[in-house]
PDB file of N, CA and C in Angstrom:
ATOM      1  N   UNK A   1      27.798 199.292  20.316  1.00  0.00           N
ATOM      2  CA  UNK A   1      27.666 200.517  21.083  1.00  0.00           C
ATOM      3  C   UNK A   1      27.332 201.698  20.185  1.00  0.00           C
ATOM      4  N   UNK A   2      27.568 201.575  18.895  1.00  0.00           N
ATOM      5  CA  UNK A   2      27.405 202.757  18.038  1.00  0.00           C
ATOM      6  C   UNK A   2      25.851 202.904  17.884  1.00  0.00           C
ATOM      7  N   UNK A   3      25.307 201.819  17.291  1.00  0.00           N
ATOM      8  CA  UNK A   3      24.177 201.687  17.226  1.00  0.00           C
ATOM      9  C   UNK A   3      22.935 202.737  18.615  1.00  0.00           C
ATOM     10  N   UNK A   4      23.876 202.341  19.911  1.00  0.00           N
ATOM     11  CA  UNK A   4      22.856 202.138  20.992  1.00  0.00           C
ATOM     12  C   UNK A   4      22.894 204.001  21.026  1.00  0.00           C
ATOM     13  N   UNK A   5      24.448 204.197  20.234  1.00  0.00           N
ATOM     14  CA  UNK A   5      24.543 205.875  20.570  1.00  0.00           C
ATOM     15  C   UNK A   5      23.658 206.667  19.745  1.00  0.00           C
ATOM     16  N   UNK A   6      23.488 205.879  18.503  1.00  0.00           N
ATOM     17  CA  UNK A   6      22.586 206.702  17.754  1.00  0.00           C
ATOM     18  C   UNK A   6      21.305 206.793  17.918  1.00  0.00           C
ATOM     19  N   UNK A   7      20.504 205.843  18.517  1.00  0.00           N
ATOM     20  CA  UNK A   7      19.545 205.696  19.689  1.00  0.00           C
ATOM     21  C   UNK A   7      19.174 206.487  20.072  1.00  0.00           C
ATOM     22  N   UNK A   8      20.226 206.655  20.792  1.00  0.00           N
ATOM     23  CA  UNK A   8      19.765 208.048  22.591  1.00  0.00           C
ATOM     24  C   UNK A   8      20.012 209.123  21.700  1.00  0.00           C
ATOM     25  N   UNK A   9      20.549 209.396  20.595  1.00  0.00           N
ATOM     26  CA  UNK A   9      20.897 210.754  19.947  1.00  0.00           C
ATOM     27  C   UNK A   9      19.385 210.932  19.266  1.00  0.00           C
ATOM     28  N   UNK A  10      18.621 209.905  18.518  1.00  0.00           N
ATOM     29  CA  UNK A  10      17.278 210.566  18.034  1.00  0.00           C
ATOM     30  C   UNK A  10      16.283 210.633  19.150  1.00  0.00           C
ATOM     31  N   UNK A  11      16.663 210.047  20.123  1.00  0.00           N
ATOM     32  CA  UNK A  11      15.664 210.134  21.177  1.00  0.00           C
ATOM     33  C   UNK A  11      15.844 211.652  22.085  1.00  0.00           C
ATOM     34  N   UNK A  12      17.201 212.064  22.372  1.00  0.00           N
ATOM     35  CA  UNK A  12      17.553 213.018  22.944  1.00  0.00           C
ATOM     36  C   UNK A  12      17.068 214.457  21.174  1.00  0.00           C
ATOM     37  N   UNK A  13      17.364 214.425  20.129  1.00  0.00           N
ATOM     38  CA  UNK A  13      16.712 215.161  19.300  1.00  0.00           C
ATOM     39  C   UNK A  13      15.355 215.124  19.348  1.00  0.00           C
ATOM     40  N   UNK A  14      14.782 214.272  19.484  1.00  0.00           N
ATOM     41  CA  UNK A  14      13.072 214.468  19.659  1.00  0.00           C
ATOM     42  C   UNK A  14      12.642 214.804  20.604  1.00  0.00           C
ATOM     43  N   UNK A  15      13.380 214.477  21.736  1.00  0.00           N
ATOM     44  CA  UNK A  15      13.056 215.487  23.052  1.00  0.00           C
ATOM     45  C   UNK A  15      13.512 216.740  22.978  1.00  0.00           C
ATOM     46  N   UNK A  16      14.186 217.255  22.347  1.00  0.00           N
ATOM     47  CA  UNK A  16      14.421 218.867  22.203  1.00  0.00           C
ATOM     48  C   UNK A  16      13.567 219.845  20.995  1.00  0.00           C
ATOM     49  N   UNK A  17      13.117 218.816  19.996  1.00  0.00           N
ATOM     50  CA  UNK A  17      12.168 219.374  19.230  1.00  0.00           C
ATOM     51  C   UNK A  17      10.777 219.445  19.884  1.00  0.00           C
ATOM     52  N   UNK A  18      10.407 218.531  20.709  1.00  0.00           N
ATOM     53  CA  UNK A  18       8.866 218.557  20.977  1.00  0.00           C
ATOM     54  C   UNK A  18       9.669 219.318  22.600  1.00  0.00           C
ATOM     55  N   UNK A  19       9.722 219.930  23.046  1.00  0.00           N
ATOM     56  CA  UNK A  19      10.400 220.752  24.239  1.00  0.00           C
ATOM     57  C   UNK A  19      10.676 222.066  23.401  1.00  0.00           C
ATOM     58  N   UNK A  20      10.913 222.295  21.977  1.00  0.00           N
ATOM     59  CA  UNK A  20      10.562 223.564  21.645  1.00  0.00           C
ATOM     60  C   UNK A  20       9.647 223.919  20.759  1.00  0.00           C
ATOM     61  N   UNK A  21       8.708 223.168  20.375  1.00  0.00           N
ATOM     62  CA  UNK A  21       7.598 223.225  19.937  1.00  0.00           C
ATOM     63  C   UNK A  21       6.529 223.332  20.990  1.00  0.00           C
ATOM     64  N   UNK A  22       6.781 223.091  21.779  1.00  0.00           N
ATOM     65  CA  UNK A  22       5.533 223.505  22.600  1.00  0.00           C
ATOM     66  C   UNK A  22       5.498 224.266  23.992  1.00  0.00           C
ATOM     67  N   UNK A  23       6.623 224.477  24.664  1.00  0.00           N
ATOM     68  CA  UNK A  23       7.091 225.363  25.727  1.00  0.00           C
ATOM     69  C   UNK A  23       8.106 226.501  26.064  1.00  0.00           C
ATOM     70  N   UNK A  24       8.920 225.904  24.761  1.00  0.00           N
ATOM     71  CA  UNK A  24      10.146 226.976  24.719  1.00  0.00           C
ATOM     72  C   UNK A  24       9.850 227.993  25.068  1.00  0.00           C
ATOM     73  N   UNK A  25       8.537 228.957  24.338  1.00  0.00           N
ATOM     74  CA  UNK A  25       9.006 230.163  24.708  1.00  0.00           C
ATOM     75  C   UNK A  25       7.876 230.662  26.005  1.00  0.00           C
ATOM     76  N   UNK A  26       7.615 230.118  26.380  1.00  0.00           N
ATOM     77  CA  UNK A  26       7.180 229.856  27.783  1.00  0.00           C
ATOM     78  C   UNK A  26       8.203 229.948  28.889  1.00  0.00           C
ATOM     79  N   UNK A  27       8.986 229.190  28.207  1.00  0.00           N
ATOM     80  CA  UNK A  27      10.366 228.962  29.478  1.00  0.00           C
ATOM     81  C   UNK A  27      11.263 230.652  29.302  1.00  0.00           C
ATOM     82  N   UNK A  28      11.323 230.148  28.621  1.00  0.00           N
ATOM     83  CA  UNK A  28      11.908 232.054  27.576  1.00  0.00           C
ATOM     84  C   UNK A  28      11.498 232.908  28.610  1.00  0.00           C
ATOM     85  N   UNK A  29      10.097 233.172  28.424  1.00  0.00           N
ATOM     86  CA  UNK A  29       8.927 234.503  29.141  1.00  0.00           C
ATOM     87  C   UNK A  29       9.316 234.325  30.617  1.00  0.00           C
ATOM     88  N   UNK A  30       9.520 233.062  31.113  1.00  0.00           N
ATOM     89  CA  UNK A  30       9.786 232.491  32.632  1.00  0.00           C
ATOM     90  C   UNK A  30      11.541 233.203  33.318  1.00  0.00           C
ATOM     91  N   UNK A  31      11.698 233.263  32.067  1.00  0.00           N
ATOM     92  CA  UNK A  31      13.779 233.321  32.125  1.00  0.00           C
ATOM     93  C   UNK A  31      13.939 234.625  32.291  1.00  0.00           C
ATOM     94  N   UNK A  32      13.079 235.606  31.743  1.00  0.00           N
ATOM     95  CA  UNK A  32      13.490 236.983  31.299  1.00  0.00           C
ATOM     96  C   UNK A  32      12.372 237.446  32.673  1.00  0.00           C
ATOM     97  N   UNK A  33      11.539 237.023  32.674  1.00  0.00           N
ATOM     98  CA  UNK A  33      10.468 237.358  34.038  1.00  0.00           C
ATOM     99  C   UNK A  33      11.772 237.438  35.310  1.00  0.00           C
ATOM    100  N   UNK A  34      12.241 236.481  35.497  1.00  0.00           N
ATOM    101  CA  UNK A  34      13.297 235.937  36.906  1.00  0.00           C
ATOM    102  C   UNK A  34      14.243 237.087  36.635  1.00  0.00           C
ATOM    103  N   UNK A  35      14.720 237.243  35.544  1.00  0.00           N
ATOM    104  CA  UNK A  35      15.914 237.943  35.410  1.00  0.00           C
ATOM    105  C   UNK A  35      15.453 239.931  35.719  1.00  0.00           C
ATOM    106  N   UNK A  36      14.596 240.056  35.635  1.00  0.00           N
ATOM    107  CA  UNK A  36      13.816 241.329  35.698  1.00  0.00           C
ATOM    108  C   UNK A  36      13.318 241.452  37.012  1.00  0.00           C
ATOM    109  N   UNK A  37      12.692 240.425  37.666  1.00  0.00           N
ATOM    110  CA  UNK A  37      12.726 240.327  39.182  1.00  0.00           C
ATOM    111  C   UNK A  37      14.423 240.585  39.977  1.00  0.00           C
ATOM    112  N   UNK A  38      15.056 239.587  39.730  1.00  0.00           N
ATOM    113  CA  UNK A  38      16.482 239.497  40.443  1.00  0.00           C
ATOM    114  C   UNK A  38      17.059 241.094  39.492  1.00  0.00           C
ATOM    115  N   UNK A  39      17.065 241.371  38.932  1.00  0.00           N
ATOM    116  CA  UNK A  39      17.460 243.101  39.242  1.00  0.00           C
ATOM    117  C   UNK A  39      17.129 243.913  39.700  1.00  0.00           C
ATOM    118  N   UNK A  40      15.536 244.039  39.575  1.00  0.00           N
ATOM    119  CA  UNK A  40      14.718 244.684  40.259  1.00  0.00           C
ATOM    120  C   UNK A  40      15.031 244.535  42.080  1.00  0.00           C
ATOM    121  N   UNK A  41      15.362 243.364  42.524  1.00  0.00           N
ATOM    122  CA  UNK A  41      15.623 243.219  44.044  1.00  0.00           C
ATOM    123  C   UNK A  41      17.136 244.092  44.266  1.00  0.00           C
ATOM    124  N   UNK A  42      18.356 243.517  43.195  1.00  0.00           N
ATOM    125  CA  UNK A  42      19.412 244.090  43.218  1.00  0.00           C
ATOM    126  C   UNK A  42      19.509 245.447  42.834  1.00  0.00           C
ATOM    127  N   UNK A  43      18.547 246.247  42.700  1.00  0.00           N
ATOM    128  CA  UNK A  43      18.431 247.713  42.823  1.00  0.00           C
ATOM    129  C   UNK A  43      18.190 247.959  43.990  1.00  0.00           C
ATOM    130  N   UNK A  44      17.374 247.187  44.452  1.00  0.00           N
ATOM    131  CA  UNK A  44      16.740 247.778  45.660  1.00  0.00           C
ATOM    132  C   UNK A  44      18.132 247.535  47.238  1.00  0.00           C
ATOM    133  N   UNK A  45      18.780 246.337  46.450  1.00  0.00           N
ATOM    134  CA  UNK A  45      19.634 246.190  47.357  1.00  0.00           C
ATOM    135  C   UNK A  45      20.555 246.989  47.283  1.00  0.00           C
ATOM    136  N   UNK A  46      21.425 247.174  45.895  1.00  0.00           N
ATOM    137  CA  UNK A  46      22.402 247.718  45.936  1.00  0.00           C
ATOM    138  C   UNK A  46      22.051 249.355  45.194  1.00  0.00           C
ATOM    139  N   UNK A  47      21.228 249.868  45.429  1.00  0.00           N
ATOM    140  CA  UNK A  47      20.457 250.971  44.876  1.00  0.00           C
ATOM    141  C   UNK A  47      21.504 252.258  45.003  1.00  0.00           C
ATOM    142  N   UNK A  48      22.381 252.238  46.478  1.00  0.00           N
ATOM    143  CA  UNK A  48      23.154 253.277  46.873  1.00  0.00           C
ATOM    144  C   UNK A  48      24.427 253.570  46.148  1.00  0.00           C
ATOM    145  N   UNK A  49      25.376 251.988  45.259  1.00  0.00           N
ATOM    146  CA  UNK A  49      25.943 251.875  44.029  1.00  0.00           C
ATOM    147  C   UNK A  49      25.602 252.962  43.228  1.00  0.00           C
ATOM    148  N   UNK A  50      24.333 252.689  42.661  1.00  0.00           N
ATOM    149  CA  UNK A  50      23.775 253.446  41.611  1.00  0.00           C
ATOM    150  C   UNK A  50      23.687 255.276  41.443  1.00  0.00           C
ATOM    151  N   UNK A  51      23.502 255.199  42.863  1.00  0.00           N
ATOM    152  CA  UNK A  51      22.863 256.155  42.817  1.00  0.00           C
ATOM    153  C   UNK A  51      21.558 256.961  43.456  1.00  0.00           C
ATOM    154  N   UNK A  52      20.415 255.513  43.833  1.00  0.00           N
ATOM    155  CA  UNK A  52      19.446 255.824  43.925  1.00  0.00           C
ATOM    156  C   UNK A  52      19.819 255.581  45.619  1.00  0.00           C
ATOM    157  N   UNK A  53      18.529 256.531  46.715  1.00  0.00           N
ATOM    158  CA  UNK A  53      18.817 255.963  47.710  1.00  0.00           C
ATOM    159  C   UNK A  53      18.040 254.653  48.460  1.00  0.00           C
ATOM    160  N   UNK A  54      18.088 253.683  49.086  1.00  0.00           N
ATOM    161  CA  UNK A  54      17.266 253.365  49.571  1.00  0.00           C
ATOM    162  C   UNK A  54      17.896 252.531  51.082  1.00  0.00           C
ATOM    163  N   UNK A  55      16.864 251.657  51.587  1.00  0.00           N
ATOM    164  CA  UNK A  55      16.955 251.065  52.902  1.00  0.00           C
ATOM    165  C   UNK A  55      18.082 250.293  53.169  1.00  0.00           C
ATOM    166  N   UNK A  56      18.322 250.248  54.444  1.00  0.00           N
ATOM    167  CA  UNK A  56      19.267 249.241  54.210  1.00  0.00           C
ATOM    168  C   UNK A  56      18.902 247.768  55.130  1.00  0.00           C
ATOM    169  N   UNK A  57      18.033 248.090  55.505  1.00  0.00           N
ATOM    170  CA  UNK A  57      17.492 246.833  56.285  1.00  0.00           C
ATOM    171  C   UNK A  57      17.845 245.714  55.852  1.00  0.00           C
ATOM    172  N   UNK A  58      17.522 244.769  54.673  1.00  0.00           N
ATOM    173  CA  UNK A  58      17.684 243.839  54.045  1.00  0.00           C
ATOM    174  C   UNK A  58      19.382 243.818  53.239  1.00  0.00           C
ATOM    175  N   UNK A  59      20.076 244.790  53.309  1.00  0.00           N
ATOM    176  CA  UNK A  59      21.171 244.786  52.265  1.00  0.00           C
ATOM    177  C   UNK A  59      22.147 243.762  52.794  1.00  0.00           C
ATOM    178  N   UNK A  60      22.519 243.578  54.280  1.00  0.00           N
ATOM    179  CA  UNK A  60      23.345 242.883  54.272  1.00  0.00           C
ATOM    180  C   UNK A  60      23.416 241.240  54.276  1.00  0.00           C
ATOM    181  N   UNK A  61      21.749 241.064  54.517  1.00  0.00           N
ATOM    182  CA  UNK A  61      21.531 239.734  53.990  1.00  0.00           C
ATOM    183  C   UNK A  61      21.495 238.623  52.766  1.00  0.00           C
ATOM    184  N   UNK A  62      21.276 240.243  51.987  1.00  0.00           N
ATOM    185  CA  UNK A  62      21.329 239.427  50.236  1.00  0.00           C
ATOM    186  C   UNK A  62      22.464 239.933  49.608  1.00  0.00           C
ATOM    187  N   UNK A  63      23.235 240.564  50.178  1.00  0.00           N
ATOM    188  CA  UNK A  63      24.716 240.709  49.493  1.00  0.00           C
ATOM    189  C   UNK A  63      25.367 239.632  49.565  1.00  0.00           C
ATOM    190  N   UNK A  64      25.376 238.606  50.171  1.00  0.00           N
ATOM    191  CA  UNK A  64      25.964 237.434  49.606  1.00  0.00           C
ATOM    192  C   UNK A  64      25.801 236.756  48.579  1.00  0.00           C
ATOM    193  N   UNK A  65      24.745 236.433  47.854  1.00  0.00           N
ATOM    194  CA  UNK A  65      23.692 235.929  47.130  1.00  0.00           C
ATOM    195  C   UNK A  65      24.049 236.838  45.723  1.00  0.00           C
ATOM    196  N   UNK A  66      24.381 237.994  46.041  1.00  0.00           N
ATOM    197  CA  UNK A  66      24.511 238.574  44.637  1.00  0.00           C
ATOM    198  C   UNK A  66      25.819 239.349  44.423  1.00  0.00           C
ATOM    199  N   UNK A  67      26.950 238.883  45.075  1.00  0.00           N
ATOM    200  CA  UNK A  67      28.023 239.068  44.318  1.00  0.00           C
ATOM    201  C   UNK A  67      28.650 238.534  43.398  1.00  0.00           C
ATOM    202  N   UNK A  68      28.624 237.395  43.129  1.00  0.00           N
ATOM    203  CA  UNK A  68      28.854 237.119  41.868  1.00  0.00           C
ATOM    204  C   UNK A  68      28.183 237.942  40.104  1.00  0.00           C
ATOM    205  N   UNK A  69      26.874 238.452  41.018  1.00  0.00           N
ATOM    206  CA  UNK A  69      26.339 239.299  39.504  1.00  0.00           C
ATOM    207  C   UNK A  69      26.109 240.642  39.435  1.00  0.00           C
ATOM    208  N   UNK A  70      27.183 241.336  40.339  1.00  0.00           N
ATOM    209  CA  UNK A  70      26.883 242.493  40.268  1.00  0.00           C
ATOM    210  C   UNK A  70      27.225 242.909  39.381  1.00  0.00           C
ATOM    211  N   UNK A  71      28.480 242.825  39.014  1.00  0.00           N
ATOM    212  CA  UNK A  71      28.610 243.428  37.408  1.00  0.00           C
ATOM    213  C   UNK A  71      27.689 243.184  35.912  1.00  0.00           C
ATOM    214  N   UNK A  72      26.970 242.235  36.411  1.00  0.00           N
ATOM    215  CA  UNK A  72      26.176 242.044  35.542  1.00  0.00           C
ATOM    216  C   UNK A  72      24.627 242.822  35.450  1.00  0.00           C
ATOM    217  N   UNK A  73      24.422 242.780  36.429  1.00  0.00           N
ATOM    218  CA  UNK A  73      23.463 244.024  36.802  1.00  0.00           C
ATOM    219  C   UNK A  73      23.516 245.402  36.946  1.00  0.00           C
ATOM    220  N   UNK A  74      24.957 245.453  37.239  1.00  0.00           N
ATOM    221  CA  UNK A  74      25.046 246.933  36.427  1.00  0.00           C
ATOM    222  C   UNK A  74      25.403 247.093  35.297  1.00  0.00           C
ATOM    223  N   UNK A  75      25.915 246.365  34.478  1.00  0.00           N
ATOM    224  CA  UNK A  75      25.455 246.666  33.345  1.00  0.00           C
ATOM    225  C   UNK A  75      24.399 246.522  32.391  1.00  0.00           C
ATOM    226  N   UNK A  76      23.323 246.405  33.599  1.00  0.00           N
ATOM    227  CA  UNK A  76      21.932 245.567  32.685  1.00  0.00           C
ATOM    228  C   UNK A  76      21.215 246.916  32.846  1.00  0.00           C
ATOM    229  N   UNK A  77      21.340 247.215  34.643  1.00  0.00           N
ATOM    230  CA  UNK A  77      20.922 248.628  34.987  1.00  0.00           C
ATOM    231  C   UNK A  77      21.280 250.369  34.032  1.00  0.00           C
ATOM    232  N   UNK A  78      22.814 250.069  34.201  1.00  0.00           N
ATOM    233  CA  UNK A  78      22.637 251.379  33.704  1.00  0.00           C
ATOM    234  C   UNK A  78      22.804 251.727  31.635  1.00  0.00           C
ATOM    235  N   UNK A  79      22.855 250.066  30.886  1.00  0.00           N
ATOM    236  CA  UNK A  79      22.754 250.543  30.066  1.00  0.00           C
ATOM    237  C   UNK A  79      21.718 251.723  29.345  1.00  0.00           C
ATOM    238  N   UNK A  80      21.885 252.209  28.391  1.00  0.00           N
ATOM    239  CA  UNK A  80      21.360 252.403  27.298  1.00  0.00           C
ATOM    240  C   UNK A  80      19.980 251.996  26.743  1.00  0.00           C
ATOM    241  N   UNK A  81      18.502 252.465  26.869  1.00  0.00           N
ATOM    242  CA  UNK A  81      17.466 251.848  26.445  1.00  0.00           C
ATOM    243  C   UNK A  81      17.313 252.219  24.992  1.00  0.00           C
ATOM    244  N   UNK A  82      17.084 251.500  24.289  1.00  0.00           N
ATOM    245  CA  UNK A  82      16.020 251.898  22.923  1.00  0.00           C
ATOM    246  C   UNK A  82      14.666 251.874  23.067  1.00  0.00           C
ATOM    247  N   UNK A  83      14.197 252.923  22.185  1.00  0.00           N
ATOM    248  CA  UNK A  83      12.586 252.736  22.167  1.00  0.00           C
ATOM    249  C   UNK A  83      12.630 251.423  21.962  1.00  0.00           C
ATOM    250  N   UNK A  84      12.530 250.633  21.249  1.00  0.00           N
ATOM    251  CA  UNK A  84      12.092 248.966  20.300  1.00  0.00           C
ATOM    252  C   UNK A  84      12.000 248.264  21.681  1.00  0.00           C
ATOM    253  N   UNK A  85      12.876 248.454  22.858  1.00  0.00           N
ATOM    254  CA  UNK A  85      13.008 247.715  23.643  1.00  0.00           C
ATOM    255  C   UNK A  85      11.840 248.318  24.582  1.00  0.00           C
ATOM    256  N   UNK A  86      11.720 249.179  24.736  1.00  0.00           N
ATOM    257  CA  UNK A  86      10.164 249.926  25.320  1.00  0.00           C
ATOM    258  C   UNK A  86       9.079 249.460  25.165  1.00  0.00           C
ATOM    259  N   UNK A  87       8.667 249.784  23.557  1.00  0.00           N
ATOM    260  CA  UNK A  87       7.767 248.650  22.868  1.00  0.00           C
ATOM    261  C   UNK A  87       7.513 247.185  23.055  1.00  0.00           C
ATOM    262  N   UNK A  88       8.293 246.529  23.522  1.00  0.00           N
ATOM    263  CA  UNK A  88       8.569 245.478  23.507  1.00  0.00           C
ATOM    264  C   UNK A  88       8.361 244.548  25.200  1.00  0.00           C
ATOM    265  N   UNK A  89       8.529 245.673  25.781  1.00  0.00           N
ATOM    266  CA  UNK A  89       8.431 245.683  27.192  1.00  0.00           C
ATOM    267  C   UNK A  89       6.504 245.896  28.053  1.00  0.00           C
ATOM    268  N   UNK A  90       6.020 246.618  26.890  1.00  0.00           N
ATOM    269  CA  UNK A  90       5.015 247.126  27.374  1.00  0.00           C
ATOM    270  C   UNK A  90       3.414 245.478  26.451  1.00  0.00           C
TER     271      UNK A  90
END
């Protein structure tokens, strides 16, 4: 059985090297895209939190869906920007 483990261990390592050699940061660009969308909606949902005003048509449908991350979105929302991160954005 040791044998068969060390096996699936270079096989499972070579699938994570050729999975970041050639898509990683693809998936990356994909991860941070979603995550910039799903705040962008959770502003719009929970915008009146913030501060900002907006509709409420849609709010009580996707407030289920995003309580678990509200705190996480506000603190994504109202941190602190740096330029670098500006740059970086554009």
């Amino acid at each position: 059985m040791y044998a068969k483990d060390q096996k699936l261990g270079f096989w499972r390592k070579l699938k994570d090297f050729l999975i970041g050699a050639t898509v990683y940061s693809a998936i990356k660009d994909l991860e941070e895209k979603r995550m910039f969308t799903e705040y962008g909606l959770m502003l719009a949902v929970l915008g009146d939190m913030l501060g900002y005003p907006v509709s409420t048509y849609y709010r009580f449908r996707l407030l289920p869906f995003w309580l678990a991350r509200i705190e996480a979105g506000k603190h994504y929302l109202l941190r602190e920007k740096d330029v670098t991160e500006k740059l970086k954005e554009s």
